[in-house]
Structures are given as structure tokens and as C-alpha cells.
Protein backbone atom coordinates (compact mmCIF):
# COMPACT_ATOMS: atom_id res chain seq x y z
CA UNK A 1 32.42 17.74 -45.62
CA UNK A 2 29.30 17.12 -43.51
CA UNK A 3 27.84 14.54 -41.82
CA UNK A 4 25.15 13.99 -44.72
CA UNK A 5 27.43 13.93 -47.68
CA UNK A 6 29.68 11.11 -45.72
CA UNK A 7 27.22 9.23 -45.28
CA UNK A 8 25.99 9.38 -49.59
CA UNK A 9 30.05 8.31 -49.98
CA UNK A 10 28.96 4.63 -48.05
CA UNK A 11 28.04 2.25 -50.60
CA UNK A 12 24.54 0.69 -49.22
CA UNK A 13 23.37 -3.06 -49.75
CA UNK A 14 20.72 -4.70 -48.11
CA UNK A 15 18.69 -8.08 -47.80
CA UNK A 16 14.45 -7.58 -48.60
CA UNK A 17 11.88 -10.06 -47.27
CA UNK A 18 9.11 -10.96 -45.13
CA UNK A 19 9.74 -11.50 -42.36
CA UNK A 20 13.69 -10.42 -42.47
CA UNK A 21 14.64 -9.14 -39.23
CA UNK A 22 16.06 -12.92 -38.84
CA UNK A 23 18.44 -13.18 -41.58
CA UNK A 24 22.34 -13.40 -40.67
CA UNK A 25 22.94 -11.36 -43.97
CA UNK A 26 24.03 -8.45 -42.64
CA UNK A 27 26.26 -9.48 -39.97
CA UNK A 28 27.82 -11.85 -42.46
CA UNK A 29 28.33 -9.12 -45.33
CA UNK A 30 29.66 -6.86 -42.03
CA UNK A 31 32.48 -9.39 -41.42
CA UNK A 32 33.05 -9.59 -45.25
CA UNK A 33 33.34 -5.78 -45.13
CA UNK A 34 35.59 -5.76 -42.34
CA UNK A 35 37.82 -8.15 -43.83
CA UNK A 36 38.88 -6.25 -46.57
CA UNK A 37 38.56 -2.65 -44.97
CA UNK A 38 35.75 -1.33 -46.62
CA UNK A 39 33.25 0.98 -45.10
CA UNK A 40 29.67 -0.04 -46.23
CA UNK A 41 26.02 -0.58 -44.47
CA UNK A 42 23.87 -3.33 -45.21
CA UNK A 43 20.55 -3.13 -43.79
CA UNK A 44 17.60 -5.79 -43.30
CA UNK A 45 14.85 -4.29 -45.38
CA UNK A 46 11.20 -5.66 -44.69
CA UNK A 47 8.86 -5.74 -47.72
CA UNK A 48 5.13 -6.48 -47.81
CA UNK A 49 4.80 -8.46 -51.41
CA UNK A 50 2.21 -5.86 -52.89
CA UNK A 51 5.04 -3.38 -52.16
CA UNK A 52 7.81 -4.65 -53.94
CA UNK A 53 7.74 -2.96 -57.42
CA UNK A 54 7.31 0.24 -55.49
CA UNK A 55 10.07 -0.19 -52.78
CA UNK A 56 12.56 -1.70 -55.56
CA UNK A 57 12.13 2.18 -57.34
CA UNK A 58 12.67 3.37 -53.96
CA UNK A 59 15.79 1.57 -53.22
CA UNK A 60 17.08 2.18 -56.35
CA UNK A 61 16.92 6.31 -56.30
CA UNK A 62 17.85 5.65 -52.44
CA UNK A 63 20.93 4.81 -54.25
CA UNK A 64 21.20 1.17 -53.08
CA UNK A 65 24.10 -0.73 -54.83
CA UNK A 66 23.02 -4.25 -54.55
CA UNK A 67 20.20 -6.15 -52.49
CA UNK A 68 19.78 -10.09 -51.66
CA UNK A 69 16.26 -10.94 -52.01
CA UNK A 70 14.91 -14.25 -49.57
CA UNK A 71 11.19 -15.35 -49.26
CA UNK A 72 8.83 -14.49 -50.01
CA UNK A 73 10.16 -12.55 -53.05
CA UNK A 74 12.74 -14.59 -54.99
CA UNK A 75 10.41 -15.99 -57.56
CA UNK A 76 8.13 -13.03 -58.90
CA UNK A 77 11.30 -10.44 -58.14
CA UNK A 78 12.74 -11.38 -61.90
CA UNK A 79 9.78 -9.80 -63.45
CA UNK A 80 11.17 -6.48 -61.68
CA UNK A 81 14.50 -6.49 -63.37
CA UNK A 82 15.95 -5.45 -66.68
CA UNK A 83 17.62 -8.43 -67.21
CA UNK A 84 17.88 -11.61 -65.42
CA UNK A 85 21.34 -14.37 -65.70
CA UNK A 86 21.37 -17.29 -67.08
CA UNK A 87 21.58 -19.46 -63.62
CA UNK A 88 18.79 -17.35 -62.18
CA UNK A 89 16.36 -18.53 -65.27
CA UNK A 90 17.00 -21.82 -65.30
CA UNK A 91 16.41 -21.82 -61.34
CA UNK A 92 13.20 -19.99 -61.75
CA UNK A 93 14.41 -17.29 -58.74
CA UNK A 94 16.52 -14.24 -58.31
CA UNK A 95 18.64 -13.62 -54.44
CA UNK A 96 20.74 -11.47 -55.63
CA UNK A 97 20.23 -7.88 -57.62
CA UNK A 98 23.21 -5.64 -59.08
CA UNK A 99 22.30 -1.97 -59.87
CA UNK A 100 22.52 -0.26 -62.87
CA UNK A 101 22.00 3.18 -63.88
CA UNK A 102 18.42 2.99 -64.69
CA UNK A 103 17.45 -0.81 -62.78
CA UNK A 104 18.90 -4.16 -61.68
CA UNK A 105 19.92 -7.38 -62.71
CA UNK A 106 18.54 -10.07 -61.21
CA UNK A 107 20.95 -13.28 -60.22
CA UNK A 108 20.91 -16.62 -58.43
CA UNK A 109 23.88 -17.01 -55.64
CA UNK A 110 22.24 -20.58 -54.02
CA UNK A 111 23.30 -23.07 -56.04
CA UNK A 112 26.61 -21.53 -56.48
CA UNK A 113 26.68 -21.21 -53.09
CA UNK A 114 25.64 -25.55 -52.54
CA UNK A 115 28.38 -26.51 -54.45
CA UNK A 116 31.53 -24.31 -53.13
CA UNK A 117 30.41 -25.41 -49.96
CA UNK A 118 30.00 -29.56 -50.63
CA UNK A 119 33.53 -28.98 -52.35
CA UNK A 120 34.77 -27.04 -49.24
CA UNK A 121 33.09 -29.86 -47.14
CA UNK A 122 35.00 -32.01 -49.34
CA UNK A 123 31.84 -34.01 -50.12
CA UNK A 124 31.71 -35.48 -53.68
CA UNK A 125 28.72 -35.59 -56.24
CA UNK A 126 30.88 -36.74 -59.14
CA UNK A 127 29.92 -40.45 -60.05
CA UNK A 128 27.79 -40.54 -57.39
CA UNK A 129 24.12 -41.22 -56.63
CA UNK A 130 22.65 -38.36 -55.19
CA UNK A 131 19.35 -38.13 -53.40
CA UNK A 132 17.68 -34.36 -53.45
CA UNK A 133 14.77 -34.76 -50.81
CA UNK A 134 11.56 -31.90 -51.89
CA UNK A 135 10.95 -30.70 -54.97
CA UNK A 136 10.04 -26.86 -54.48
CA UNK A 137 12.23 -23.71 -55.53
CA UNK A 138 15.04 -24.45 -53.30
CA UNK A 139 15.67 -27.99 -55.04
CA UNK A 140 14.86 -26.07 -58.15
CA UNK A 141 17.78 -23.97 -57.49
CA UNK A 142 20.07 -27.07 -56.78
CA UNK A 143 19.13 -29.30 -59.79
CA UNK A 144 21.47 -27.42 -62.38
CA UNK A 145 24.56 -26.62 -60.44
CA UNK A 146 24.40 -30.39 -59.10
CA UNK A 147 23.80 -31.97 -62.62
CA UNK A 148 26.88 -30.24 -63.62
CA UNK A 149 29.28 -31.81 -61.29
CA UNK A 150 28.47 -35.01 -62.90
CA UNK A 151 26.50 -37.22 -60.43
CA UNK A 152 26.06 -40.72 -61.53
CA UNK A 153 22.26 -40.58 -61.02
CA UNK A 154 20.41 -37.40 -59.23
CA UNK A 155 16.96 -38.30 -57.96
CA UNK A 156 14.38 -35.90 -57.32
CA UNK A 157 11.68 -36.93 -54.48
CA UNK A 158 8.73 -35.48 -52.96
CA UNK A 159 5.62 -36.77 -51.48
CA UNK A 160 3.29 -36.39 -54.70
CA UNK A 161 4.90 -37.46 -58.44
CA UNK A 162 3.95 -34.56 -59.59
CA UNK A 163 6.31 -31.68 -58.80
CA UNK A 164 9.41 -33.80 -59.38
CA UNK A 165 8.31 -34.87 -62.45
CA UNK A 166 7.80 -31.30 -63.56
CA UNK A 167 10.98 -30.43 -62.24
CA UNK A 168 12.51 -33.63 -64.44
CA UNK A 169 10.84 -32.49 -67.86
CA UNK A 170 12.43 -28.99 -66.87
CA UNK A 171 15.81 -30.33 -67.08
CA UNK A 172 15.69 -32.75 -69.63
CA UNK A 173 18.71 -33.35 -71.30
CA UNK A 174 20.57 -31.79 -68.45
CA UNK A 175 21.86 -35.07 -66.84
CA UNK A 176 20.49 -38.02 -65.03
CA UNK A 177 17.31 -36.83 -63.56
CA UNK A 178 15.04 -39.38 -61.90
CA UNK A 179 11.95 -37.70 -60.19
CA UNK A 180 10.39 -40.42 -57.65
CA UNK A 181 7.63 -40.17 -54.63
CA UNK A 182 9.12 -40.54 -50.81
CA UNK A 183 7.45 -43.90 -50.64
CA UNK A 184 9.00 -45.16 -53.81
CA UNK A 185 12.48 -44.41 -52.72
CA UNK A 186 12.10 -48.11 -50.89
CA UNK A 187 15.14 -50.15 -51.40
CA UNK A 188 16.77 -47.08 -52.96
CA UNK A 189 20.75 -46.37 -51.52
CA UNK A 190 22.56 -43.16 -52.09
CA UNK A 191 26.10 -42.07 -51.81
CA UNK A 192 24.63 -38.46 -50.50
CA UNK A 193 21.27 -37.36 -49.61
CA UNK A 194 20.51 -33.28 -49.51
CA UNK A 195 17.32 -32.14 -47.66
CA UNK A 196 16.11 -29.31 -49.99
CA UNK A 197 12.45 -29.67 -47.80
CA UNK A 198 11.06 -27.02 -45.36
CA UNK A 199 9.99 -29.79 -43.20
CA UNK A 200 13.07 -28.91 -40.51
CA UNK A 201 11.29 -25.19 -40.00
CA UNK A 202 7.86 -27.08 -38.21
CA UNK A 203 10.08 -29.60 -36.25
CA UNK A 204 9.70 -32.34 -38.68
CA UNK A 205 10.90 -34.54 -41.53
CA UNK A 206 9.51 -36.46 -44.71
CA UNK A 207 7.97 -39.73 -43.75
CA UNK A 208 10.72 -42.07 -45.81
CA UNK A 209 10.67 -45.93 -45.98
CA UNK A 210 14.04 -47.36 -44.15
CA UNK A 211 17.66 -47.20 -45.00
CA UNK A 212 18.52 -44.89 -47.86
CA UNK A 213 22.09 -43.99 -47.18
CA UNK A 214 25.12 -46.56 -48.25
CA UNK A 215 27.89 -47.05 -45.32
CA UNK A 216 30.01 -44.08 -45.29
CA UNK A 217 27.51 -41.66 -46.87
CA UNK A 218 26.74 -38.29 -46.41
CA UNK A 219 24.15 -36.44 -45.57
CA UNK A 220 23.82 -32.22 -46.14
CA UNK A 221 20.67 -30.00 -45.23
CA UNK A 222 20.31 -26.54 -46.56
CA UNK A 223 18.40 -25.33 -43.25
CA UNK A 224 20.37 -24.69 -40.42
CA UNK A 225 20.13 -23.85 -36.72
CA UNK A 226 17.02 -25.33 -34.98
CA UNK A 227 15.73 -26.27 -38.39
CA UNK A 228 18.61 -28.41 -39.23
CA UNK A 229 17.94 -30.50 -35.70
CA UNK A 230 15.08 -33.16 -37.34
CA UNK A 231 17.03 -33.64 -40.15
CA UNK A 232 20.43 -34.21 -38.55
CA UNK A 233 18.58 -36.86 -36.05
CA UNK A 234 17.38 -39.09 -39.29
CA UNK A 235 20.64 -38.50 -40.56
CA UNK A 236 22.00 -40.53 -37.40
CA UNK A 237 19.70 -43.17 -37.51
CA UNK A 238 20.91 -43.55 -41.18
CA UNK A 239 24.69 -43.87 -39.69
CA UNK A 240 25.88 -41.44 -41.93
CA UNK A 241 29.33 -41.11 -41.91
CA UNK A 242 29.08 -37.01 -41.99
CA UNK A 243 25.94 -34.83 -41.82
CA UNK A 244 26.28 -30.93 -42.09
CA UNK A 245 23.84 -27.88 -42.13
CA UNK A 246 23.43 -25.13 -44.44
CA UNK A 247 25.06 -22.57 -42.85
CA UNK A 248 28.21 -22.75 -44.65
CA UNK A 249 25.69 -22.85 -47.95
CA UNK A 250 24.17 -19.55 -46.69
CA UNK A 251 27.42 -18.05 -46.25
CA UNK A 252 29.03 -19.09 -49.65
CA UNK A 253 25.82 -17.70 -51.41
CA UNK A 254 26.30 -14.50 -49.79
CA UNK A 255 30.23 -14.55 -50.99
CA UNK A 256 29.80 -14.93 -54.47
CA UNK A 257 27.09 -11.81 -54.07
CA UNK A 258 29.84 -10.02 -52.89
CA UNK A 259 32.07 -10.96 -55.47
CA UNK A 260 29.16 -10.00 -58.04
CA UNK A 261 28.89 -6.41 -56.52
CA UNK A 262 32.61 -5.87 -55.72
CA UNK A 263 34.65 -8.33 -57.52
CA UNK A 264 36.67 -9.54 -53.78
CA UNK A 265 36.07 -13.44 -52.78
CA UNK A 266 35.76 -13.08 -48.93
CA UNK A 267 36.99 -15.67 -46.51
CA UNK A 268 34.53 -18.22 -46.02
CA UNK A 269 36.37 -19.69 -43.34
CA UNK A 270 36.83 -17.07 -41.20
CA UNK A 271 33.33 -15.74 -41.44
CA UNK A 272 31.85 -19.35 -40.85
CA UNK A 273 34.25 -19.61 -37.39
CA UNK A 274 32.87 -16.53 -36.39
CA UNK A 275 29.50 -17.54 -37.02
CA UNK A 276 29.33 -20.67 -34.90
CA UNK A 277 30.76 -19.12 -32.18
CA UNK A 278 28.42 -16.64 -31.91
């Protein structure tokens, strides 16, 4: 057999965005891979947006068997697929697409991904009150899958009322939404507070009024890395009792994409160690 029809045995997954070259997808799916013995590539793709439709076709006769989609693509990529789940509509984005003869199916790994890894953290939302600081498509993503652990009260919060209350007519009925302004929040405690903001990413953080965190709360950011570093500084000042990063969000995303694509459940664990010691 030659060299050329080896390589067409490999199954091939990838990760599209712009920019890309960044993302820890591939060495993560790599360790997943290894893991289990199986011999696959997994490639960071980079996609202008006006060449999406285009390159999806491509990937797709390239014989790609499943691709995680990031920014800037996860919101108009569910228009590009012949169906779309249940957990990826109701989060208004698709990371995750599963090939099929003639397409793919678009999914939603990240709020999967938040709550394996508050329950591996062993931090609980169940009866408690839960502040979600931002209110774009990454606390989109999070409102559902938190709602359904049963929070006591999940508030919503972002500098202007009007994205969280969008977000709280969205999921009416859903659970106990409260969408609030920053400055509002005054006087507010919380059992847990989750930083769905992109403030971390400039070197900054929401301007909040005073003490929002109850003695022995928690606090959990879905950036990590140097973007975590303004958020886990406010977190201190709050004396919070534990404060974590999204990296072990990130990587349980990425597992349940690769149970999605090839029905295994990785080792988070493992892959997490190997991670932070890099």
C-alpha cells in the first residue's frame, strides 16, 4: 500500500477559526488520541469568514470527519449545516460539526463542557445563587446547561439592561433567570460567581460595586492562561474560598466532541495534568 492511500486510512478532524494557530485543540485531541491508540490528525484550520461556506465543501470532500468551530464562526456556522441539536439552538452557536455523507451536523460541546467540569471541580450550582458575569454568546451557551442543575436563583449581568434582559425573555420558563446591570448587583451575595466576559483577554475586568461573593464561595472563569489573571485577582479580593480557570472547561468541551465523533470518553484528568505542565 503506498504512502498516499495510508494516509486516506487516517481519520482527519480539525479546529476552524480566525485567528486559530493559538488554540490547544489539537494537542489536546493528540493526547486523547494517544490514549486510546488511535492514529488520527487534527489540524488547526484558519478561515477568513467570507470563506466559510466554501472551505466547509472543501473540508467535507477533503474527507474531514469532524471539525470544532471557535470565533469568529460559531454563531452564523449553523446556517451551514443540515441539521443543528437541540443544545446548539437553544445556545444560539455550533463548536462542534459531525459529518455525514452529504454535510454536517452542527452541535454545542461548551456548556456540556461547564458543567462536567464544576462537577469535576466539585463546585455546586444546585440550590444555589449563581452569578453569570456578561451576557454575550458564551453566557448564552451557559444559561441552559446551568438552569438545569437547579440553581436557587441564576442572575444574568452586564453593563447595559439590555442584553441580559434579552437573554432572560429567551429562557423564560427555563428556571430562575434574573437579568441585572453590573451596578445593580450592589448588595447582591452569591454562592458562585462565573466570568462568562471577554474582559480578561484586554487585561481587565467589569467595574462591579463591592463584595459579591458569600464566605466560602467560589469563583470560576471560562478564560484561562493570561486571560484568567484579572479575574482571578478580583476573585482574591472577594476571599473566595476557590477560584479556577477554564481550562479544564476547554478540555471537557473538547471530550464530549470526541465522544460525539467516536463514542470513547477520554481522560480528562490525565490530559488536564499534562496540560499544566506544559
Amino acid at each position: 500500500m503506498g504512502a498516499a492511500a495510508e494516509l486516506r486510512k487516517i481519520s482527519r478532524y480539525g479546529v476552524i477559526g480566525q485567528p486559530v494557530a493559538h488554540s490547544l485543540s489539537p494537542r489536546i485531541h493528540a493526547l486523547f488520541a494517544k490514549a486510546f491508540g488511535i492514529d488520527l490528525s487534527y489540524e488547526a484550520i484558519e478561515i477568513a469568514p467570507a470563506d466559510l461556506a466554501a472551505r466547509l465543501q472543501q473540508l467535507h470532500a477533503d474527507g474531514y470527519s469532524g471539525i470544532n468551530v471557535t470565533l469568529p464562526h460559531k454563531a452564523v456556522v449553523a446556517a451551514l449545516c443540515e441539521g443543528v441539536s437541540e443544545r446548539a439552538q437553544i445556545a444560539g452557536a455550533v463548536n462542534c460539526l459531525k459529518r455525514t455523507d452529504s454535510g454536517w451536523i452542527g452541535d454545542n460541546t461548551d456548556g456540556e463542557g461547564l458543567v462536567r467540569d464544576l462537577a469535576r471541580l466539585g463546585i455546586a450550582v444546585a440550590g444555589q445563587r449563581v452569578l453569570l458575569l456578561g451576557a454575550g454568546g458564551a453566557a448564552r451557551g451557559a444559561i441552559d446547561p446551568l438552569l438545569a442543575l437547579h440553581p436557587k436563583e441564576l442572575v444574568v449581568s452586564s453593563r447595559n439592561p439590555w442584553k441580559p434582559e434579552a437573554l432572560a425573555e429567551q429562557f423564560k420558563g427555563r428556571g430562575p433567570l434574573r437579568p441585572c446591570t453590573h451596578l445593580a448587583l450592589k448588595g447582591d451575595h452569591y454562592d458562585l460567581i462565573i466570568n462568562a466576559t471577554s474582559a480578561g483577554h484586554a487585561g481587565g475586568m467589569p467595574r462591579l460595586p463591592g463584595p459579591l461573593l458569600v464566605e466560602g464561595g467560589s469563583c470560576y472563569d471560562l478564560s484561562y492562561g493570561k486571560a484568567h489573571a484579572p479575574f482571578a485577582a478580583w476573585a482574591q479580593q472577594q476571599s473566595a474560598a476557590k477560584t479556577d480557570d477554564g481550562l479544564g472547561m476547554l478540555v471537557e468541551q473538547a471530550a464530549v466532541s470526541f465522544e460525539i465523533w467516536l463514542g470513547k470518553s477520554p481522560d480528562v484528568e490525565a490530559v488536564l495534568a499534562a496540560l499544566r505542565t506544559r
